[in-house]
PDB file of N, CA and C in Angstrom:
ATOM      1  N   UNK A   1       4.853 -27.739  38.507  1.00  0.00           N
ATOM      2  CA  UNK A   1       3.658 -27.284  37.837  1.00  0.00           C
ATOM      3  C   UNK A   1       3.594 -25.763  37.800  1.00  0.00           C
ATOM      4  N   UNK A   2       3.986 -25.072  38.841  1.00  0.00           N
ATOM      5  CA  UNK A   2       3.635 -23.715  39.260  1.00  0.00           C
ATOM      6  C   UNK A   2       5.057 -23.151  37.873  1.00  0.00           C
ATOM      7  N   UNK A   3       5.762 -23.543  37.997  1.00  0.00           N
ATOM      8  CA  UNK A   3       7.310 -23.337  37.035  1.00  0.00           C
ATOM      9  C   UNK A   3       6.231 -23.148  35.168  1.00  0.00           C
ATOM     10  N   UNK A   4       5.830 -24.031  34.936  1.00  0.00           N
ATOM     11  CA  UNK A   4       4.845 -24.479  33.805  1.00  0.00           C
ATOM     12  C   UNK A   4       3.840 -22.755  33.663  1.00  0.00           C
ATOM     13  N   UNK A   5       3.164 -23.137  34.497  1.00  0.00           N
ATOM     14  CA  UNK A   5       2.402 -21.750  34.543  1.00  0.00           C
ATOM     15  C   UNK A   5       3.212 -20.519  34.355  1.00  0.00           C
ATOM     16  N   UNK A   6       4.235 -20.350  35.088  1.00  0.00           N
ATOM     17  CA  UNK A   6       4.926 -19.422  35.057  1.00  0.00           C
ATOM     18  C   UNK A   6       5.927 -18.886  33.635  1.00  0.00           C
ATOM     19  N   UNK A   7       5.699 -19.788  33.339  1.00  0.00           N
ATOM     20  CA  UNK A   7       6.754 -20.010  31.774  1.00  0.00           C
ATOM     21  C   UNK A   7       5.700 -19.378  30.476  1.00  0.00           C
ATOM     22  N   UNK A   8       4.717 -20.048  30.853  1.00  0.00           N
ATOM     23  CA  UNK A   8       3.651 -20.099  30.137  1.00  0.00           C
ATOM     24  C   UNK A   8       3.473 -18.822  29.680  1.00  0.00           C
ATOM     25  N   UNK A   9       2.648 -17.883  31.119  1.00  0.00           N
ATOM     26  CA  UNK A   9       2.444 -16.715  31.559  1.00  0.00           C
ATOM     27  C   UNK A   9       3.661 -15.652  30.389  1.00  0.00           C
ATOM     28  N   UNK A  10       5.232 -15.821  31.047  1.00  0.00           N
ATOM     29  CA  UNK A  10       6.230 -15.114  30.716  1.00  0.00           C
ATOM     30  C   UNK A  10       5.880 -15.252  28.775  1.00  0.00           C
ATOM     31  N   UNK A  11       5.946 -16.256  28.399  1.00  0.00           N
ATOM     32  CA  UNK A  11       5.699 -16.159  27.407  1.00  0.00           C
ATOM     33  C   UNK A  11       4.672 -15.810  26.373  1.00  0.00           C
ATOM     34  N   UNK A  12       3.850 -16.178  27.055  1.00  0.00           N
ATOM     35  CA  UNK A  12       2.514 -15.295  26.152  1.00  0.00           C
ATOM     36  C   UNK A  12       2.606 -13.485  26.405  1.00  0.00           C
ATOM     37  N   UNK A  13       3.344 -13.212  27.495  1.00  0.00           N
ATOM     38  CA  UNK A  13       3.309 -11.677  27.563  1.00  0.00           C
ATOM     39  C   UNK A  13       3.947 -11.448  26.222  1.00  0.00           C
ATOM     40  N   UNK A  14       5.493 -12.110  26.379  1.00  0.00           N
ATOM     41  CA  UNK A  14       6.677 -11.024  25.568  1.00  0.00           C
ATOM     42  C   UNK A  14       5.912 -11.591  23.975  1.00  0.00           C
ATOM     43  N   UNK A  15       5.120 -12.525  23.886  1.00  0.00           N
ATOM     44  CA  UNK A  15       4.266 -12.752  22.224  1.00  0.00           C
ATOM     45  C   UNK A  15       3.600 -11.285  22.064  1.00  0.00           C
ATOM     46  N   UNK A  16       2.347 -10.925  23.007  1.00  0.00           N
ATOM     47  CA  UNK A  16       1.805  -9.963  23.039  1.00  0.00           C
ATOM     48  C   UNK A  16       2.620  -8.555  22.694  1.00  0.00           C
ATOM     49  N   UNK A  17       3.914  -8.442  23.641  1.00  0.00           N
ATOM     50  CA  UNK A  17       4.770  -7.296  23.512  1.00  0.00           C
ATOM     51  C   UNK A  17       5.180  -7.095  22.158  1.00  0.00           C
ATOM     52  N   UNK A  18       5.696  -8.314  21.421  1.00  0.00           N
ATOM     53  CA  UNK A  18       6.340  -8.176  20.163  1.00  0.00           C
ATOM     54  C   UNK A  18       5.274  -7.890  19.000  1.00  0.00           C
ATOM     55  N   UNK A  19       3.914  -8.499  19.062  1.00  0.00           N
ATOM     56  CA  UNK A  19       2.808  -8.312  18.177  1.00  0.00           C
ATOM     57  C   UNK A  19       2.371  -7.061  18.524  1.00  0.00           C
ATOM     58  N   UNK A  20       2.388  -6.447  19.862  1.00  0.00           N
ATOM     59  CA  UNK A  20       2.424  -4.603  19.800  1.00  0.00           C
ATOM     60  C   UNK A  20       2.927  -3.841  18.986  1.00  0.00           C
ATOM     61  N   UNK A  21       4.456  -4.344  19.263  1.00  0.00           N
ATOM     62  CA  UNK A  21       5.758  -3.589  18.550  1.00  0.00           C
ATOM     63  C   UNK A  21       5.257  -3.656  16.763  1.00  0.00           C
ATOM     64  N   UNK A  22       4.997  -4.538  16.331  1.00  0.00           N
ATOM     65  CA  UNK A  22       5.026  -4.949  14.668  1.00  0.00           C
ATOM     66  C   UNK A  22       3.588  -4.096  14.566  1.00  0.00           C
ATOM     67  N   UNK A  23       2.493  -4.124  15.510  1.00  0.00           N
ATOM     68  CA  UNK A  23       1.506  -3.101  15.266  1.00  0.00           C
ATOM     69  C   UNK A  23       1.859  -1.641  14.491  1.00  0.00           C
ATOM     70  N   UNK A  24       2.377  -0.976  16.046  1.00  0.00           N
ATOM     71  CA  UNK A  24       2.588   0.399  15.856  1.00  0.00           C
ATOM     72  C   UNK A  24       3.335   0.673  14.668  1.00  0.00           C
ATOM     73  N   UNK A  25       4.729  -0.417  14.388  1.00  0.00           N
ATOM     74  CA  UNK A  25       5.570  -0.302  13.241  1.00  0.00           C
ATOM     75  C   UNK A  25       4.563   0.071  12.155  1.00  0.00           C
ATOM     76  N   UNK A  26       3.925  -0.956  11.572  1.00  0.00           N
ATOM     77  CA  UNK A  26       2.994  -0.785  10.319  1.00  0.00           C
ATOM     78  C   UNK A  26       2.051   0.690  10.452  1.00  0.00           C
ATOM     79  N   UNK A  27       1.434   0.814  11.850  1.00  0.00           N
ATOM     80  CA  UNK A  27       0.885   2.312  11.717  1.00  0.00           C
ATOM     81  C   UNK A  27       2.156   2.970  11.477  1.00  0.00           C
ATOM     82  N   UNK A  28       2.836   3.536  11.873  1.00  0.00           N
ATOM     83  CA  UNK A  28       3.900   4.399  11.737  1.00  0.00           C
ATOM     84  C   UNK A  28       4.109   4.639  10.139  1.00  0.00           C
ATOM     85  N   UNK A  29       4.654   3.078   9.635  1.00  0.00           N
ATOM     86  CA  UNK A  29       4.223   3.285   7.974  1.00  0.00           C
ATOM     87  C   UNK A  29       3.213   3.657   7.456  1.00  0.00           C
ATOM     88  N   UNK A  30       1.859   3.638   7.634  1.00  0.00           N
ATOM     89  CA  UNK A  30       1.155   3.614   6.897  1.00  0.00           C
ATOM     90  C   UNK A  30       0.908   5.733   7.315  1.00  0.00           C
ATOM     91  N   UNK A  31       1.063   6.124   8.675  1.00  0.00           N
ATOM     92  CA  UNK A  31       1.096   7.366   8.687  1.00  0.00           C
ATOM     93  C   UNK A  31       1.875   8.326   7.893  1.00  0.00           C
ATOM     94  N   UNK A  32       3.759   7.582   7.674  1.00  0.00           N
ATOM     95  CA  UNK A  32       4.340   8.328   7.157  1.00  0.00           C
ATOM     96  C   UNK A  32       3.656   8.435   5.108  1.00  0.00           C
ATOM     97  N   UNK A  33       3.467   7.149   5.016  1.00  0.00           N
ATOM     98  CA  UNK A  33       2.953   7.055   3.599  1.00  0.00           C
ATOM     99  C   UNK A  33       1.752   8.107   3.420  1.00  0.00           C
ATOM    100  N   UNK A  34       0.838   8.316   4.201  1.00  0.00           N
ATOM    101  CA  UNK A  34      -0.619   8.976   4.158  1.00  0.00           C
ATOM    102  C   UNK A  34       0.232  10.873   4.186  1.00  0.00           C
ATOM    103  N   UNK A  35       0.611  10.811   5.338  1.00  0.00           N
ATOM    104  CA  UNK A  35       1.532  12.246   5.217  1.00  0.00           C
ATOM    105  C   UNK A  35       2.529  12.594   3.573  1.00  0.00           C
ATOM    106  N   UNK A  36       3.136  11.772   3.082  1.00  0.00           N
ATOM    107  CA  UNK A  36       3.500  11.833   1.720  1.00  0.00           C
ATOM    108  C   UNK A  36       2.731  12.068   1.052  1.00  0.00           C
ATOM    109  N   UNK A  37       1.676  11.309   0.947  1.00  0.00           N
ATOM    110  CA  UNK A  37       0.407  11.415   0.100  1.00  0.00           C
ATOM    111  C   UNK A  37       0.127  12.985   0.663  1.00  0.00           C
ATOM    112  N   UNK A  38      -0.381  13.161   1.581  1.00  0.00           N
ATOM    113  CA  UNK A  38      -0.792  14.730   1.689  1.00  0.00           C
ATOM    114  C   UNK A  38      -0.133  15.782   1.255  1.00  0.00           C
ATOM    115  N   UNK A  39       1.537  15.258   1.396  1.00  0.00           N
ATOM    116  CA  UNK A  39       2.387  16.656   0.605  1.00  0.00           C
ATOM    117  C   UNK A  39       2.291  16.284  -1.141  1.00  0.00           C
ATOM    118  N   UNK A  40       1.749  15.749  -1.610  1.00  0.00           N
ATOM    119  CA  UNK A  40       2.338  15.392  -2.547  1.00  0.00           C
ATOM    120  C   UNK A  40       2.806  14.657  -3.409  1.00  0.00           C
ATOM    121  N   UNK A  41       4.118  13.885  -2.684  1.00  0.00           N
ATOM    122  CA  UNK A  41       5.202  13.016  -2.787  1.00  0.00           C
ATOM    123  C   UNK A  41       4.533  12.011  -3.496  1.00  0.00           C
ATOM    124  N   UNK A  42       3.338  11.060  -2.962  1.00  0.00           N
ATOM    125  CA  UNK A  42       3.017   9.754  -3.387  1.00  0.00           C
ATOM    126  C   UNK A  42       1.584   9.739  -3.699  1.00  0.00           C
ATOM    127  N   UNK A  43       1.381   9.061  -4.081  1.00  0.00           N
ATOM    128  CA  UNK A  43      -0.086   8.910  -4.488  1.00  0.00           C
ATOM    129  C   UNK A  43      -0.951   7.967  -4.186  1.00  0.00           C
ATOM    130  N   UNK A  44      -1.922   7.614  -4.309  1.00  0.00           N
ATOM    131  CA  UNK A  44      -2.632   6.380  -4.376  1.00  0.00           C
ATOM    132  C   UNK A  44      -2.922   5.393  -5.213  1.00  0.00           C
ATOM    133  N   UNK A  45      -2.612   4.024  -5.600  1.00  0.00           N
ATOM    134  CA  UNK A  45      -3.272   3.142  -6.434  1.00  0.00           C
ATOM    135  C   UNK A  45      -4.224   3.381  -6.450  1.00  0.00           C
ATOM    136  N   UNK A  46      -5.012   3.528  -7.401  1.00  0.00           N
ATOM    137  CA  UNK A  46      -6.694   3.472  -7.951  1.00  0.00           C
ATOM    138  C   UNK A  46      -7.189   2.391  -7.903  1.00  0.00           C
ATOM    139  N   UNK A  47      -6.079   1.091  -7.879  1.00  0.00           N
ATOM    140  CA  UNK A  47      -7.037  -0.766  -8.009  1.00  0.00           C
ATOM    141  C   UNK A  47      -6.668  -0.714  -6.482  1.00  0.00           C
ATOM    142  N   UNK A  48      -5.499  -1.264  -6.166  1.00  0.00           N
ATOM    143  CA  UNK A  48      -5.112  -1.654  -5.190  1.00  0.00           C
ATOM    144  C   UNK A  48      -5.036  -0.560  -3.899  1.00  0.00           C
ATOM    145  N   UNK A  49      -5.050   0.405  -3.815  1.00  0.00           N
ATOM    146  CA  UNK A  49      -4.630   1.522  -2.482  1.00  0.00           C
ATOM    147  C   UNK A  49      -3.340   1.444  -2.373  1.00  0.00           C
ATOM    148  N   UNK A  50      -2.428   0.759  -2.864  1.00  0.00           N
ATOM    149  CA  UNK A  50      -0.842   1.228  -2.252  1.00  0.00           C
ATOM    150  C   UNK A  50      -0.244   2.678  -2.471  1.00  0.00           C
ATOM    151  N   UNK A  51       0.336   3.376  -2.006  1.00  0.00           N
ATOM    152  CA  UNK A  51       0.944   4.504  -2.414  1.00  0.00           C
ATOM    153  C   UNK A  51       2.163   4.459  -3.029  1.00  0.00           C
ATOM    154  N   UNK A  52       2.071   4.971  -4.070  1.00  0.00           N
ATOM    155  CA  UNK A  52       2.865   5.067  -4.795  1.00  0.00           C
ATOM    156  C   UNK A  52       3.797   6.175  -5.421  1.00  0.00           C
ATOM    157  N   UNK A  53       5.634   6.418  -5.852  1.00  0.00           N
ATOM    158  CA  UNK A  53       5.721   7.661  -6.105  1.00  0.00           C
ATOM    159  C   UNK A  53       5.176   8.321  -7.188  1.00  0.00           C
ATOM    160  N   UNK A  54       5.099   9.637  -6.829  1.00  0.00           N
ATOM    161  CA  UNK A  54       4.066  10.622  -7.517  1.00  0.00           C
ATOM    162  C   UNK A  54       5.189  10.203  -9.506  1.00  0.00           C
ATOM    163  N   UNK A  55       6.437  10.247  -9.406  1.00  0.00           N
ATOM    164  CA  UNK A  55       7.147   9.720 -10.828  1.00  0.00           C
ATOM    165  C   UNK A  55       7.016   8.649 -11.094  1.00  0.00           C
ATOM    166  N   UNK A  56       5.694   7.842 -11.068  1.00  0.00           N
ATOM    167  CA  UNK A  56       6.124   6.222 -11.148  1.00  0.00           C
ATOM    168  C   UNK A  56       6.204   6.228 -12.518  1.00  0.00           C
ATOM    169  N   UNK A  57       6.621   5.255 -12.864  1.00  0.00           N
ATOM    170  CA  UNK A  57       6.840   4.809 -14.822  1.00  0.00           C
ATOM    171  C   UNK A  57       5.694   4.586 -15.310  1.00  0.00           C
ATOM    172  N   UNK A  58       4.747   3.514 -13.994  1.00  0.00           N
ATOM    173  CA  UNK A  58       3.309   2.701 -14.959  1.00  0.00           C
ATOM    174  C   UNK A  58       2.625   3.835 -14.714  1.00  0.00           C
ATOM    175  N   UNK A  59       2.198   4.692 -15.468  1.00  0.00           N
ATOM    176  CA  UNK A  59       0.936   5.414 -15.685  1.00  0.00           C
ATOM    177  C   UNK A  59       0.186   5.782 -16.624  1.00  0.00           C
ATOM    178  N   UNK A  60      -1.107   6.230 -16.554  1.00  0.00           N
ATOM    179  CA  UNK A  60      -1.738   6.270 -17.746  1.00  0.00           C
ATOM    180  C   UNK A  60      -2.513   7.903 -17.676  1.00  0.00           C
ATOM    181  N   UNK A  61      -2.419   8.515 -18.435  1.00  0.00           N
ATOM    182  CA  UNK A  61      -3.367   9.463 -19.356  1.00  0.00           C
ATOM    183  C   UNK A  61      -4.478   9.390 -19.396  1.00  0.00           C
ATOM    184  N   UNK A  62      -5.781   9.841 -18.582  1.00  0.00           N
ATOM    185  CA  UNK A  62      -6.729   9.627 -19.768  1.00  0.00           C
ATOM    186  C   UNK A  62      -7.281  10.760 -19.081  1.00  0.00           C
ATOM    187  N   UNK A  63      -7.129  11.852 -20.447  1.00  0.00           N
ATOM    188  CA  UNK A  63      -8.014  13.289 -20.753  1.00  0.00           C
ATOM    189  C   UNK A  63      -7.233  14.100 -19.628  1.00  0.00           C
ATOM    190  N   UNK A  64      -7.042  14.888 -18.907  1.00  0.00           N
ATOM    191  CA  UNK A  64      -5.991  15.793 -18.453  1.00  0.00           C
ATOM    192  C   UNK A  64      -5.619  15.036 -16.983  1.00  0.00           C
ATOM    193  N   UNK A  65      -6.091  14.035 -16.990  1.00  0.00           N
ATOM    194  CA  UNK A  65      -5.617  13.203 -15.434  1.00  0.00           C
ATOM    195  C   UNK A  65      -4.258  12.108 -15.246  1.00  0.00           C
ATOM    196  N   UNK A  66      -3.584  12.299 -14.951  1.00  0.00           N
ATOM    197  CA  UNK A  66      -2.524  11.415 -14.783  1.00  0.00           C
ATOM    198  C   UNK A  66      -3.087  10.275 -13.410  1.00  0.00           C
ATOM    199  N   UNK A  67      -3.115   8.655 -13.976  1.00  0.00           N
ATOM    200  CA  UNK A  67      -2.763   8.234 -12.506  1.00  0.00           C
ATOM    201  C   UNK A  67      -1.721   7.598 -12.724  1.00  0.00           C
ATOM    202  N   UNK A  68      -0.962   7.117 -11.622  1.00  0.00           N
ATOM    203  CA  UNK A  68      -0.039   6.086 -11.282  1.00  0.00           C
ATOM    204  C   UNK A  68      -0.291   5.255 -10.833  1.00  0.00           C
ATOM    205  N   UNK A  69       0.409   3.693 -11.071  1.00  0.00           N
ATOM    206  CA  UNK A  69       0.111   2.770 -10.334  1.00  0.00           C
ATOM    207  C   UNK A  69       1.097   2.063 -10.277  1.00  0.00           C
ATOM    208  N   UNK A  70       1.147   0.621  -8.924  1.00  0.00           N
ATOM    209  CA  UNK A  70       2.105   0.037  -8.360  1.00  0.00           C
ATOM    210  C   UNK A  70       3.126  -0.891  -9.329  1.00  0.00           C
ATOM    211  N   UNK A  71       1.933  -1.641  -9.845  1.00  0.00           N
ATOM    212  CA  UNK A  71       2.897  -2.956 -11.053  1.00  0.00           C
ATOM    213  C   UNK A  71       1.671  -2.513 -12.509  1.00  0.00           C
ATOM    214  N   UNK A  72       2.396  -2.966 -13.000  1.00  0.00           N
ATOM    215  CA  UNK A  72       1.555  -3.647 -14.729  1.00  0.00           C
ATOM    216  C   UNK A  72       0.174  -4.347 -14.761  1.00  0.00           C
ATOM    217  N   UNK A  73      -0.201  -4.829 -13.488  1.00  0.00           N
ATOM    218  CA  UNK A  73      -0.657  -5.826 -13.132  1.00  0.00           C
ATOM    219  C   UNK A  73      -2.486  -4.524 -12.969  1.00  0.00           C
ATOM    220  N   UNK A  74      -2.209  -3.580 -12.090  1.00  0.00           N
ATOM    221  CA  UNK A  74      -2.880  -2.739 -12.031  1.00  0.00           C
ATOM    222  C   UNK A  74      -2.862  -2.009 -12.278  1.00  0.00           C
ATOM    223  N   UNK A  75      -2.397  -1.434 -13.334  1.00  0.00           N
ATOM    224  CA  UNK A  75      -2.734  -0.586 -14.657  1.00  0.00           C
ATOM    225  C   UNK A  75      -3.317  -1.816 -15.331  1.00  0.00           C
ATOM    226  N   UNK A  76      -3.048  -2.581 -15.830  1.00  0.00           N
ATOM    227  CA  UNK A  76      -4.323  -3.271 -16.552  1.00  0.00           C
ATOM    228  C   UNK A  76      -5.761  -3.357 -16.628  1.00  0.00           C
ATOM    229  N   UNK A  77      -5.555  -3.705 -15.178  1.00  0.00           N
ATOM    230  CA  UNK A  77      -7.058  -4.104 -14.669  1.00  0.00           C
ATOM    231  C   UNK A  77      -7.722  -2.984 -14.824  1.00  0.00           C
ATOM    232  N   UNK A  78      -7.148  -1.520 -14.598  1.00  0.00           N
ATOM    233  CA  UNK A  78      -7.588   0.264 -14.783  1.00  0.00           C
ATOM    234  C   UNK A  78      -8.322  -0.045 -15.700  1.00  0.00           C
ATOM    235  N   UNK A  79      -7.210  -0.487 -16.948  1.00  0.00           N
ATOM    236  CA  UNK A  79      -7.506   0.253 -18.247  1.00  0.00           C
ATOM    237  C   UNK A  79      -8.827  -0.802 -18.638  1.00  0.00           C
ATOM    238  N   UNK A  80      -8.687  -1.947 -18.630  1.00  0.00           N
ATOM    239  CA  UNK A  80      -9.187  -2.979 -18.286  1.00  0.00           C
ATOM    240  C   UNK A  80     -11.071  -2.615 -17.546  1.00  0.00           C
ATOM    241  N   UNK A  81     -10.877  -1.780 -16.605  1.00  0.00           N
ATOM    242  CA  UNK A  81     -11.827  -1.554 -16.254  1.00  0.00           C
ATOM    243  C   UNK A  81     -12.756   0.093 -16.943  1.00  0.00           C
ATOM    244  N   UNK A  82     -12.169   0.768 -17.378  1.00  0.00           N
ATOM    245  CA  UNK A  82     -12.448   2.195 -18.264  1.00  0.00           C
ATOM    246  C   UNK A  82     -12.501   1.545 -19.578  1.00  0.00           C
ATOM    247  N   UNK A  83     -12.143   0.503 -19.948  1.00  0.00           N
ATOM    248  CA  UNK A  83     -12.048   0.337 -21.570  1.00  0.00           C
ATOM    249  C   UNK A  83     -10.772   0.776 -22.286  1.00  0.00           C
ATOM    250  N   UNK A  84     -10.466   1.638 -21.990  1.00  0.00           N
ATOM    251  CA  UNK A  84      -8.867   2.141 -22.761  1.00  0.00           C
ATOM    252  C   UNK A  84      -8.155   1.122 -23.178  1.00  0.00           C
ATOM    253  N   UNK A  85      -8.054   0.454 -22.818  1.00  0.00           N
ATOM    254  CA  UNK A  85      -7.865  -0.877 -23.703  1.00  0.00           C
ATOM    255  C   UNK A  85      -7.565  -0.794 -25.431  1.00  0.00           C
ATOM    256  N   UNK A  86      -9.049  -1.196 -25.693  1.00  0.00           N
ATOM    257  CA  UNK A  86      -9.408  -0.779 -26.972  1.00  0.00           C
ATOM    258  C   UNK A  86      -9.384   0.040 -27.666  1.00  0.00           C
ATOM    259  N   UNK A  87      -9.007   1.194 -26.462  1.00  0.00           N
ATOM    260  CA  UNK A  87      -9.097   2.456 -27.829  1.00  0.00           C
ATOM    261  C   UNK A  87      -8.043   2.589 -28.162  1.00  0.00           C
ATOM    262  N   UNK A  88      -6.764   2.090 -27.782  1.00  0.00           N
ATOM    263  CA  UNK A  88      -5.248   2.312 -28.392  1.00  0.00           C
ATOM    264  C   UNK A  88      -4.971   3.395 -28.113  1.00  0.00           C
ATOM    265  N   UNK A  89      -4.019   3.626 -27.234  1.00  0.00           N
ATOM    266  CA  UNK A  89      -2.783   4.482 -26.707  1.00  0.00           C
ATOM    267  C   UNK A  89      -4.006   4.878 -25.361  1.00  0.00           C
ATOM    268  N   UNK A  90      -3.591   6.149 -24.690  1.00  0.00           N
ATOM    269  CA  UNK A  90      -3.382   6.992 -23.821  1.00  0.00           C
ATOM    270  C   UNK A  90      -2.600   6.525 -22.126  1.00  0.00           C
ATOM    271  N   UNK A  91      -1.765   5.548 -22.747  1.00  0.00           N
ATOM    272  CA  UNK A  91      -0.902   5.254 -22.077  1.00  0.00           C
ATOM    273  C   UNK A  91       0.682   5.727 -22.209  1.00  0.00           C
ATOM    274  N   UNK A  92       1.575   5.790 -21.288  1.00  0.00           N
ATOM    275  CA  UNK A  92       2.841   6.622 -21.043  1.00  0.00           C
ATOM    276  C   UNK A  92       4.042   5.745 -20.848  1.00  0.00           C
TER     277      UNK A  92
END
């Protein structure tokens, strides 16, 4: 029984240890991404928040602002949500 407990114990630690590890990982990303963003380099999705590079392909124009975004999917919903849509073009 005491073996049981003990197994138990061992194992719920090294769960804990490894769900640490995958923590900090994702901060680490999400710091180096936020630091990009601060130089520069990447930007922010406007729908979604992902960062994205500052050259992405999907972007749109409208009036002296460039944004970028991740997929097709959100640039739509943008334009989708401003109307640009309808007005034909100020897309890139």
């Amino acid at each position: 029984m005491l073996k049981i407990i003990i197994l138990v114990v061992v194992g719920f630690i090294l769960y804990k240890l490894l769900t640490a590890d995958q923590k900090k990982k994702k901060e680490k990303v999400v710091k180096e991404q936020e630091k990009m963003a601060a130089d520069g380099v990447m930007v922010k999705d406007p729908i979604c928040g992902t960062y994205v590079d500052k050259d992405s392909d999907i972007r749109v124009k409208k009036g002296g602002r460039v944004e970028c975004f991740c997929s097709y999917d959100c640039r739509d919903k943008y334009l989708k949500r401003i109307g640009a849509r309808n007005a034909g073009g100020g897309t890139d």
